[in-house]
PDB file of N, CA and C in Angstrom:
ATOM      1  N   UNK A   1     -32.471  12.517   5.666  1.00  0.00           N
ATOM      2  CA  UNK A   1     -31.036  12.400   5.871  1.00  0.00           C
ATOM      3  C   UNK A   1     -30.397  11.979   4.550  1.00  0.00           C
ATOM      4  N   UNK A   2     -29.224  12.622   4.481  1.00  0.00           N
ATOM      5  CA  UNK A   2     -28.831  12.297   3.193  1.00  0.00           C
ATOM      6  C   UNK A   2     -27.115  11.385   3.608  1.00  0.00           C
ATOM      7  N   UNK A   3     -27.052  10.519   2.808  1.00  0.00           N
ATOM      8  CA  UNK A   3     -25.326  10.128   2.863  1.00  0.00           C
ATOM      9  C   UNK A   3     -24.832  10.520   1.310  1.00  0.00           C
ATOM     10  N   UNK A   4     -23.463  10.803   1.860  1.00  0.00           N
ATOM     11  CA  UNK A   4     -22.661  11.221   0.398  1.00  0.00           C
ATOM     12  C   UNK A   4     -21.403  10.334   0.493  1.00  0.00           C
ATOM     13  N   UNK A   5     -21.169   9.870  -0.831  1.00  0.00           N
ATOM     14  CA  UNK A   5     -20.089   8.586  -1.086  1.00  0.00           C
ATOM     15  C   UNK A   5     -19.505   8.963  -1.941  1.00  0.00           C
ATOM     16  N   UNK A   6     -18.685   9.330  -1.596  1.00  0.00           N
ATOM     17  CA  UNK A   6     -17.051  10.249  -2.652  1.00  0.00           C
ATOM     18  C   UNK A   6     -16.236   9.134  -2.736  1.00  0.00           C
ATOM     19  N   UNK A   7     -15.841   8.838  -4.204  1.00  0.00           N
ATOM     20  CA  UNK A   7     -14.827   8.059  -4.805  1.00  0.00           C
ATOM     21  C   UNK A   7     -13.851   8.516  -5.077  1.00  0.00           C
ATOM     22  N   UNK A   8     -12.466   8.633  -5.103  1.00  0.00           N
ATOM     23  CA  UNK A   8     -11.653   9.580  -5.399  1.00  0.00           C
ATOM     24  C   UNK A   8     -10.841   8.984  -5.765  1.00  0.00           C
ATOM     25  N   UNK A   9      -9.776   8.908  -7.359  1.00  0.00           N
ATOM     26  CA  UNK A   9      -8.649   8.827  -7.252  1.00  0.00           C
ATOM     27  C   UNK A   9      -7.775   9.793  -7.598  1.00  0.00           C
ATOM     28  N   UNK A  10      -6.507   8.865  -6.945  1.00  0.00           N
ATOM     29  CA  UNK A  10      -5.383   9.919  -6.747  1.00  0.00           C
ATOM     30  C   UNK A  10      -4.529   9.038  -7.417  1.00  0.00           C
ATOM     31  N   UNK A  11      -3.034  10.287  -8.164  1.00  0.00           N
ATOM     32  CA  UNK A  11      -2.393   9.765  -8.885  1.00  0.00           C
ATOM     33  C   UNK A  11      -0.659  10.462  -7.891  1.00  0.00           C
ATOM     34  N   UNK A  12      -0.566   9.627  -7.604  1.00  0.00           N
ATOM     35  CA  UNK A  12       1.004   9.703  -6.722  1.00  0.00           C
ATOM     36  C   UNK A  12       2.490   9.814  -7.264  1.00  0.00           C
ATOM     37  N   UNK A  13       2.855  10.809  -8.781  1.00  0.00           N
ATOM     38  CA  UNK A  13       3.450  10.692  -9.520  1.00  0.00           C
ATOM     39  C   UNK A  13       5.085  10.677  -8.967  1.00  0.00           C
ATOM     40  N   UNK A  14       4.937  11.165  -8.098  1.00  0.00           N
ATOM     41  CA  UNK A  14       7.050  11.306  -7.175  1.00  0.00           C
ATOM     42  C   UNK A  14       7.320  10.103  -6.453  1.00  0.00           C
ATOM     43  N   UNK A  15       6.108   9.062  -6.256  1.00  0.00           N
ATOM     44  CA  UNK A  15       6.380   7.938  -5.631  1.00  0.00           C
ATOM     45  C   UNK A  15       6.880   6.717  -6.130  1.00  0.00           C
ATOM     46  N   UNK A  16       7.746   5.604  -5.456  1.00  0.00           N
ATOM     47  CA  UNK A  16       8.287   4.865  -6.059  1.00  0.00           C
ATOM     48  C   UNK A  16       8.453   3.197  -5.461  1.00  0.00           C
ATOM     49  N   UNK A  17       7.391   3.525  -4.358  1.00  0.00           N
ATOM     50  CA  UNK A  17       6.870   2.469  -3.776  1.00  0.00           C
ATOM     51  C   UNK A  17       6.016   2.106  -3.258  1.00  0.00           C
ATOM     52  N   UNK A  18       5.605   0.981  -2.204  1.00  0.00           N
ATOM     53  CA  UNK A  18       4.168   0.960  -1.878  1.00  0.00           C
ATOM     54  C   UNK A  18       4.409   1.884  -0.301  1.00  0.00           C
ATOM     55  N   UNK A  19       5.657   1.857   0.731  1.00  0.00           N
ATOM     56  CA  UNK A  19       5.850   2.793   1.817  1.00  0.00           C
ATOM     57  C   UNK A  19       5.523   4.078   1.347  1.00  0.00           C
ATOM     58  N   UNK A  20       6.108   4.741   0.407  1.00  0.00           N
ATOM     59  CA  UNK A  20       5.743   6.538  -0.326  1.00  0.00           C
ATOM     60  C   UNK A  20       4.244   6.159  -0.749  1.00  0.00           C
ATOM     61  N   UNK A  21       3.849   5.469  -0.716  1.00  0.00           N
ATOM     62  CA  UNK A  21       2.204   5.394  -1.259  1.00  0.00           C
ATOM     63  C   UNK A  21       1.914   5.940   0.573  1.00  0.00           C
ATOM     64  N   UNK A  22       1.744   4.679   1.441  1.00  0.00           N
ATOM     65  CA  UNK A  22       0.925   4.364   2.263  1.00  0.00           C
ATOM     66  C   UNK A  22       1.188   5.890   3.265  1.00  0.00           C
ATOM     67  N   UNK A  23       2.499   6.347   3.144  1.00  0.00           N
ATOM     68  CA  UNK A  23       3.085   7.704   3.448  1.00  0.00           C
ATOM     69  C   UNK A  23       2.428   8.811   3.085  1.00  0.00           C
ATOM     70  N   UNK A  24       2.488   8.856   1.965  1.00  0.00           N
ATOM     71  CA  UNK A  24       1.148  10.090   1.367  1.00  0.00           C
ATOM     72  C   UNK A  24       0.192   9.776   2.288  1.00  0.00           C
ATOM     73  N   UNK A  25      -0.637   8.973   1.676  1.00  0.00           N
ATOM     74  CA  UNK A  25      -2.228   8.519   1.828  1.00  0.00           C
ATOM     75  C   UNK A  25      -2.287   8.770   3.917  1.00  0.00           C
ATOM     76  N   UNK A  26      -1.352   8.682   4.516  1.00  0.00           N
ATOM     77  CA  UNK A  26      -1.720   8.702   5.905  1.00  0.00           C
ATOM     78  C   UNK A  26      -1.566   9.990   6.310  1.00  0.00           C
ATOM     79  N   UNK A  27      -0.971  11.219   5.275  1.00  0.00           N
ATOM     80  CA  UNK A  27      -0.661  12.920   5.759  1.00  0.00           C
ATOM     81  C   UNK A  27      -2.417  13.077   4.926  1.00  0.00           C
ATOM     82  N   UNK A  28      -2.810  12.412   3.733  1.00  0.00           N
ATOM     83  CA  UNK A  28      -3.645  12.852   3.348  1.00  0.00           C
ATOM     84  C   UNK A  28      -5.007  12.614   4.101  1.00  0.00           C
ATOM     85  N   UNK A  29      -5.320  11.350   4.487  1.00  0.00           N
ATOM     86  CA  UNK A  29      -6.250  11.232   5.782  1.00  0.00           C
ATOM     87  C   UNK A  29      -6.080  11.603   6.826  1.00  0.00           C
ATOM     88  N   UNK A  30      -5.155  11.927   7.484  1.00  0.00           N
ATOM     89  CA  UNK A  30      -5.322  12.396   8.789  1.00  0.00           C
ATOM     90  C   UNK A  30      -5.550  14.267   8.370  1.00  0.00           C
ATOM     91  N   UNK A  31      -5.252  14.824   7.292  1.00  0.00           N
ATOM     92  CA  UNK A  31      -5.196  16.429   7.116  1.00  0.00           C
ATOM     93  C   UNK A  31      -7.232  16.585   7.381  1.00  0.00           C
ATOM     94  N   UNK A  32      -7.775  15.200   6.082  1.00  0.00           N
ATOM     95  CA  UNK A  32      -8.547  15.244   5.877  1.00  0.00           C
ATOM     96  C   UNK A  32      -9.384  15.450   6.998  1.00  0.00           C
ATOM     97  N   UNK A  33      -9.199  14.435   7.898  1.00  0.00           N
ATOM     98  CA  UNK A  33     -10.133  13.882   9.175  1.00  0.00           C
ATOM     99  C   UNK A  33      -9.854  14.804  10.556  1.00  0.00           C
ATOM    100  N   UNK A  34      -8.876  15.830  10.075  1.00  0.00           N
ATOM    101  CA  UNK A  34      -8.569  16.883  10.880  1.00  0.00           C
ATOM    102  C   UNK A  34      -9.703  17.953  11.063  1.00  0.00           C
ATOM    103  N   UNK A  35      -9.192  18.541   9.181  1.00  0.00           N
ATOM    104  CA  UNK A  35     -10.346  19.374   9.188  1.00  0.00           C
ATOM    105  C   UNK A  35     -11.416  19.406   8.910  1.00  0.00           C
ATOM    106  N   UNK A  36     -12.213  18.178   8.019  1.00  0.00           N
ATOM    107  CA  UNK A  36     -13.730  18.198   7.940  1.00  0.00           C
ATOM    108  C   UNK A  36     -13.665  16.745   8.638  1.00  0.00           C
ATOM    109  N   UNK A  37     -15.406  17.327   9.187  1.00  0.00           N
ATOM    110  CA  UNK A  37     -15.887  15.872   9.793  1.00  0.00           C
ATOM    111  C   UNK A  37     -16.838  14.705   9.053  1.00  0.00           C
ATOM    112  N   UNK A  38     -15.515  13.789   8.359  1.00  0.00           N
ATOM    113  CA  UNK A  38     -16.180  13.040   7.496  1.00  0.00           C
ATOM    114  C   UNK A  38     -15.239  11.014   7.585  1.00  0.00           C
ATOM    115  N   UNK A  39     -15.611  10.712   7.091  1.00  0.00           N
ATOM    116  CA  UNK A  39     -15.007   8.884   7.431  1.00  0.00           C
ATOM    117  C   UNK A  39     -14.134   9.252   5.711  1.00  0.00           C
ATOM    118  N   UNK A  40     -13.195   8.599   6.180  1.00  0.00           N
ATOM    119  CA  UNK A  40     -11.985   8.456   4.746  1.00  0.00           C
ATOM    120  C   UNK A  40     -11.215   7.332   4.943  1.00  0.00           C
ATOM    121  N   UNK A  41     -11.205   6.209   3.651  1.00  0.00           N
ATOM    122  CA  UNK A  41     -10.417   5.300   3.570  1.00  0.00           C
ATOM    123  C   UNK A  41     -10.195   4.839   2.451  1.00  0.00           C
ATOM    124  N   UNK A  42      -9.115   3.907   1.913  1.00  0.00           N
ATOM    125  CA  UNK A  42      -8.547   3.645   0.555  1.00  0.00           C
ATOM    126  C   UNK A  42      -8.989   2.641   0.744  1.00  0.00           C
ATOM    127  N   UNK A  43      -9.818   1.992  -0.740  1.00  0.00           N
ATOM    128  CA  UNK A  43     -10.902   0.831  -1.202  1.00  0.00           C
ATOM    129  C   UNK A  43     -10.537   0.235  -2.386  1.00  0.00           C
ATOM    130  N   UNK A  44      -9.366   1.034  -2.679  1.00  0.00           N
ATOM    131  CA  UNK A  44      -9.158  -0.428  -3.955  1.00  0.00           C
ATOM    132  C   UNK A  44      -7.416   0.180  -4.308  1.00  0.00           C
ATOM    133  N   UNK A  45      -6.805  -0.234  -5.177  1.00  0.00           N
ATOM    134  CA  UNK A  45      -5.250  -0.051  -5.300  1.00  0.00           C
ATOM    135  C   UNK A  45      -4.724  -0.074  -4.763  1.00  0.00           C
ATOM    136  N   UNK A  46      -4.382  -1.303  -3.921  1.00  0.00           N
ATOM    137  CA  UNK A  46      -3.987  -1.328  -3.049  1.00  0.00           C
ATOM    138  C   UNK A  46      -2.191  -1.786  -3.285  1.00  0.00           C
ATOM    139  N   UNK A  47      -2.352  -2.197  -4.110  1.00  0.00           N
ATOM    140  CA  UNK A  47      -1.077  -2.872  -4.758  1.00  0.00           C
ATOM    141  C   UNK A  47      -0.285  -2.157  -5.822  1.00  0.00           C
ATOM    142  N   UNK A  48      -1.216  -0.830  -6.025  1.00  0.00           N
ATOM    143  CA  UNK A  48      -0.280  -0.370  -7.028  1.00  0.00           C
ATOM    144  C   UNK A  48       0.513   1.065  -6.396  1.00  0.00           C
ATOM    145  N   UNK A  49       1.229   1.450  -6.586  1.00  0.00           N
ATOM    146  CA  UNK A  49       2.161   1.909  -5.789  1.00  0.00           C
ATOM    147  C   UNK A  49       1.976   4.014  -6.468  1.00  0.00           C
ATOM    148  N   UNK A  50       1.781   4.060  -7.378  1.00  0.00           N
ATOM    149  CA  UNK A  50       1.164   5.530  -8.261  1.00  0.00           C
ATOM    150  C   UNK A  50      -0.136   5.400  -8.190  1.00  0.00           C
ATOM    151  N   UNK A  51      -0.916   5.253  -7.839  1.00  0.00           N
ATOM    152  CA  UNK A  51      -2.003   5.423  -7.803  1.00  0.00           C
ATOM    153  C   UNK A  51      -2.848   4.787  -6.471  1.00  0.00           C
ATOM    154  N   UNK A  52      -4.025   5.444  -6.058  1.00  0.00           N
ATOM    155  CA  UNK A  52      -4.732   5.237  -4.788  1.00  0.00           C
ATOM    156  C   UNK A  52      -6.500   5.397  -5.067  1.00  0.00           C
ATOM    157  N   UNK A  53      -7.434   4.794  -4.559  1.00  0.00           N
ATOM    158  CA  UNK A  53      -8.911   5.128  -4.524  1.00  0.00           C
ATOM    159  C   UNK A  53      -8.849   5.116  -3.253  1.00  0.00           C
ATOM    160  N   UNK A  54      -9.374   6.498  -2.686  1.00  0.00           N
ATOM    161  CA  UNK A  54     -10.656   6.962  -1.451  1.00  0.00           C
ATOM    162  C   UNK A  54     -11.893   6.717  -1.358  1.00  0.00           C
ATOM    163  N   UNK A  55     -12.153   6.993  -0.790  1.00  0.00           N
ATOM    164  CA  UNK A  55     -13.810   6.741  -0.306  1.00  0.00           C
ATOM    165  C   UNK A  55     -13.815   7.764   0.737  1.00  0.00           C
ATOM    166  N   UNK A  56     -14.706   8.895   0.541  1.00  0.00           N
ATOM    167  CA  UNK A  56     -15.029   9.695   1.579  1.00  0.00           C
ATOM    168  C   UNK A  56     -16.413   9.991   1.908  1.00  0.00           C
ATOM    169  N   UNK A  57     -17.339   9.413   3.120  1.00  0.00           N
ATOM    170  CA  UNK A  57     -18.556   9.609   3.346  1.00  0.00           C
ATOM    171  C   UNK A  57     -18.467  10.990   4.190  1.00  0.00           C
ATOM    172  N   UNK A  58     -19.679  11.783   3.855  1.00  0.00           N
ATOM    173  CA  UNK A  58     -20.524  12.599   4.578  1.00  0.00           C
ATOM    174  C   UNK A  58     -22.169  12.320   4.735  1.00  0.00           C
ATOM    175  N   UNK A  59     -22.480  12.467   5.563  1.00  0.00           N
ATOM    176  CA  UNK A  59     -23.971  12.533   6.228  1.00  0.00           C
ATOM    177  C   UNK A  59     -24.144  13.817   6.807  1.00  0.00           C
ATOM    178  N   UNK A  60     -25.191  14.214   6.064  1.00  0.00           N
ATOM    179  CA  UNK A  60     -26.443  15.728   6.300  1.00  0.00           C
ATOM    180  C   UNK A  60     -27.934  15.822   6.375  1.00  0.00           C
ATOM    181  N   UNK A  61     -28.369  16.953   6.235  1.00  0.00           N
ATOM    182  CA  UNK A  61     -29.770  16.994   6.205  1.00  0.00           C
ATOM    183  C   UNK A  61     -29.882  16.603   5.002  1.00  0.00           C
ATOM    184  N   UNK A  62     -29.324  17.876   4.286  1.00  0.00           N
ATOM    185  CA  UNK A  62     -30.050  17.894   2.923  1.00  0.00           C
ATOM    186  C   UNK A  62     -28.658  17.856   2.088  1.00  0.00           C
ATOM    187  N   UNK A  63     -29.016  17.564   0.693  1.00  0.00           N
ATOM    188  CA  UNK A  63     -27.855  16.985  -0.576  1.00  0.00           C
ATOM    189  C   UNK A  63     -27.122  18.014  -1.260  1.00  0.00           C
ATOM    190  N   UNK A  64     -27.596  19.343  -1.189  1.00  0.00           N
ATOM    191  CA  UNK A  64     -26.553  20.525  -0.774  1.00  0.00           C
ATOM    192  C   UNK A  64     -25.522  20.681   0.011  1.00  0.00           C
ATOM    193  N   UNK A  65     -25.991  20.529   0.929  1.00  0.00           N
ATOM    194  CA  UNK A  65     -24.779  20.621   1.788  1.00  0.00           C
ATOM    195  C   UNK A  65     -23.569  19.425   2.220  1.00  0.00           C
ATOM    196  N   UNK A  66     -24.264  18.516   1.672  1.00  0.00           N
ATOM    197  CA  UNK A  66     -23.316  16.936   1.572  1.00  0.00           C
ATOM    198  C   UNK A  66     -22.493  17.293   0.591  1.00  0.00           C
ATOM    199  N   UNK A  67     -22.829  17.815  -0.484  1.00  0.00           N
ATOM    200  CA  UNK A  67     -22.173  17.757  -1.855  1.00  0.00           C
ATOM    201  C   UNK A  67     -21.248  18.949  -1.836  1.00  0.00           C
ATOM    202  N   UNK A  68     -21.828  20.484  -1.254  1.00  0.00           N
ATOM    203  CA  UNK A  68     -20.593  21.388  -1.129  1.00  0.00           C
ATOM    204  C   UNK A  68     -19.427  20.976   0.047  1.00  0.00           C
ATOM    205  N   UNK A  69     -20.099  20.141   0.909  1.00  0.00           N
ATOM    206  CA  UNK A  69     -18.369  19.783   2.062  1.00  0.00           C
ATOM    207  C   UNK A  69     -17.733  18.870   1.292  1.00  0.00           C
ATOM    208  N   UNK A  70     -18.315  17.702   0.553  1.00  0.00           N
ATOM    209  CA  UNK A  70     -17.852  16.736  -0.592  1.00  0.00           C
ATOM    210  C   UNK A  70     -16.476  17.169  -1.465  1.00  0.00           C
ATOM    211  N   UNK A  71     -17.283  18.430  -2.269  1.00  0.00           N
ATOM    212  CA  UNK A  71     -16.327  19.044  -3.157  1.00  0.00           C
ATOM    213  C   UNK A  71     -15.279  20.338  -2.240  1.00  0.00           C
ATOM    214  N   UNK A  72     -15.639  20.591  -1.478  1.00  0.00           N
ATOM    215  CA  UNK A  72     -14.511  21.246  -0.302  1.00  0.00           C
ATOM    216  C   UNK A  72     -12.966  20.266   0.309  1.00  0.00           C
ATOM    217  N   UNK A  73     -13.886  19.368   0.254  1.00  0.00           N
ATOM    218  CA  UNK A  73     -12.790  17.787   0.404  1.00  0.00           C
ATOM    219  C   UNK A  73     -11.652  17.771  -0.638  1.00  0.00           C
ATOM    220  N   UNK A  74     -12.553  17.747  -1.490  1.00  0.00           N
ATOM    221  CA  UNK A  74     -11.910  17.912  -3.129  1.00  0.00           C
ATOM    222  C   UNK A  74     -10.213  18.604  -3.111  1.00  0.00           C
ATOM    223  N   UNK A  75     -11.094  20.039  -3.041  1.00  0.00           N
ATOM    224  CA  UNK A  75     -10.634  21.205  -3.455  1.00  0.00           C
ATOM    225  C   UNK A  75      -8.922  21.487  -2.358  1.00  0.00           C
ATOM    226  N   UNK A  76      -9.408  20.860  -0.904  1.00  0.00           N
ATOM    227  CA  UNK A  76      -8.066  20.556  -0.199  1.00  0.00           C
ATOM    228  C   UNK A  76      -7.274  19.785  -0.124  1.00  0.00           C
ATOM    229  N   UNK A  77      -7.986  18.339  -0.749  1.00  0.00           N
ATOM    230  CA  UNK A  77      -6.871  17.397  -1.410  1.00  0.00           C
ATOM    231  C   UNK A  77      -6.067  17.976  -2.551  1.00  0.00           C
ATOM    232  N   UNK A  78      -6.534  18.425  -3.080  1.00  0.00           N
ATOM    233  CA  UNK A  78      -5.948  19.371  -4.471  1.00  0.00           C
ATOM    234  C   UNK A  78      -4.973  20.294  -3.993  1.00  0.00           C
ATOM    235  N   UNK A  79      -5.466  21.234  -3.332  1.00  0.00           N
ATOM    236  CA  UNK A  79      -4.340  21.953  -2.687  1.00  0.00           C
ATOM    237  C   UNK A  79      -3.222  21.336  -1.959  1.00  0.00           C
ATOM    238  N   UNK A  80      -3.158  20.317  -1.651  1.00  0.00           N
ATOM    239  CA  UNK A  80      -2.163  20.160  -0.629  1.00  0.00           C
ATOM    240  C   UNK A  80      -1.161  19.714  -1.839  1.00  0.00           C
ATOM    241  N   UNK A  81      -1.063  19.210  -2.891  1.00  0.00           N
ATOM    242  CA  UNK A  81      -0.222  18.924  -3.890  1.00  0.00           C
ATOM    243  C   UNK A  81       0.558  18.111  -3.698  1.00  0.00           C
ATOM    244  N   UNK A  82       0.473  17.006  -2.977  1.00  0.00           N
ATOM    245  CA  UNK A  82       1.000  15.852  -2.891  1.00  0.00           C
ATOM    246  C   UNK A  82       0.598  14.637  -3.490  1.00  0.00           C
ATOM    247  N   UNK A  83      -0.363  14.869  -4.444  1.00  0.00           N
ATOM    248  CA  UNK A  83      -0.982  13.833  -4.712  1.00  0.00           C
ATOM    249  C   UNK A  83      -2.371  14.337  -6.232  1.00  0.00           C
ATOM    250  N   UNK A  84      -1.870  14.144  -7.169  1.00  0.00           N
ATOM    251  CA  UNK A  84      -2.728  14.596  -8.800  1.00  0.00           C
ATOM    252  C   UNK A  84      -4.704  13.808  -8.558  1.00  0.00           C
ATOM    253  N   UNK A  85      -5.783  14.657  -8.362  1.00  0.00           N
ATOM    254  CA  UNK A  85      -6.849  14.209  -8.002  1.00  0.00           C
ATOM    255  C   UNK A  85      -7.050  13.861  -9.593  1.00  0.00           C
ATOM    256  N   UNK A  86      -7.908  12.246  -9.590  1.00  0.00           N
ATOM    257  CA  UNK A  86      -7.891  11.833 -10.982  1.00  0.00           C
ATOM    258  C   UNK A  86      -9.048  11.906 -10.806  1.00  0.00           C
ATOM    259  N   UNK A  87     -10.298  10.764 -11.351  1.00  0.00           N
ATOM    260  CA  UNK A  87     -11.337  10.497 -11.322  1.00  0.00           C
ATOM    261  C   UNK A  87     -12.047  10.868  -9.818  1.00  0.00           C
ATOM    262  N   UNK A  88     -13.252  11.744 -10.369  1.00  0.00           N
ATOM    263  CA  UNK A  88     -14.120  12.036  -9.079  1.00  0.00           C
ATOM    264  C   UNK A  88     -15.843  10.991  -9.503  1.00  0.00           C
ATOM    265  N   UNK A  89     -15.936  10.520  -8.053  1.00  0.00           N
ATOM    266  CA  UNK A  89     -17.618   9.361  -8.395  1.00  0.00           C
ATOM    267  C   UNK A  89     -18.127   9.907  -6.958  1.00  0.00           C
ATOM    268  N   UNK A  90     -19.430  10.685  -7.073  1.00  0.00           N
ATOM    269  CA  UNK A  90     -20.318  11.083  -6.256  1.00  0.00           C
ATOM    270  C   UNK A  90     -21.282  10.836  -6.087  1.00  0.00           C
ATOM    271  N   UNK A  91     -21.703   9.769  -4.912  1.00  0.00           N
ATOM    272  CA  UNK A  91     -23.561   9.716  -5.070  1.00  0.00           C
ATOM    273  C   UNK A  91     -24.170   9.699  -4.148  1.00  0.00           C
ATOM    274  N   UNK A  92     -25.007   9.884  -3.688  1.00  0.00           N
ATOM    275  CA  UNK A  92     -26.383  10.420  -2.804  1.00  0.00           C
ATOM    276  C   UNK A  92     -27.583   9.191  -2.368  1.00  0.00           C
ATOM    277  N   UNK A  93     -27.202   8.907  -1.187  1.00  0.00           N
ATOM    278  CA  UNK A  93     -28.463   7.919  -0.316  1.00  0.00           C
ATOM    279  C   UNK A  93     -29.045   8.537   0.243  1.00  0.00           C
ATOM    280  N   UNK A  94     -30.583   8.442   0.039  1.00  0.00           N
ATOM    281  CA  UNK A  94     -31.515   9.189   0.730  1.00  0.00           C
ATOM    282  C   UNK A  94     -31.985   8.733   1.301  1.00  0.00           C
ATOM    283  N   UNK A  95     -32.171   8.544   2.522  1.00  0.00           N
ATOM    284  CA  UNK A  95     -32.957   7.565   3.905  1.00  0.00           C
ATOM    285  C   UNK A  95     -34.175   8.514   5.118  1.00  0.00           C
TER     286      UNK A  95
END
């Protein structure tokens, strides 16, 4: 079994408070937790109002397929354009 631990930040450049933060971040987790089946929550910046860290786990067989739904995650946070994907941190528990 593999777990995958996606770090993500996001850079919230049209926002101008901590409500337009927490506003994004709740269209962006719930889009998330809509369409892939994975746990998502914000773990640090909490106070700063342009900027946000995620945390998105997946659990699989194997570290292929953790890592392509991982970066699929990615790729639809990106698209939705509400929010500039900054720093990506990916890593792999093997149990």
């Amino acid at each position: 079994m593999t777990v995958g631990v996606l770090r993500l930040t996001l850079f919230i450049h049209e926002n101008h408070s901590l409500k337009g933060k927490r506003s994004v971040l709740r269209k962006i987790k719930a889009r998330v937790r809509d369409k892939f089946n994975v746990s998502i929550a914000e773990c640090a910046d909490h106070d700063m109002w342009q900027r946000a860290m995620l945390v998105i786990c997946q659990v699989g067989v194997d570290e292929p397929f953790v890592d392509s739904a991982l970066r699929e995650v990615v790729r639809f946070i990106d698209d939705m354009q509400i929010a500039e994907v900054g720093e990506e941190q990916l890593e792999f528990l093997h149990y």
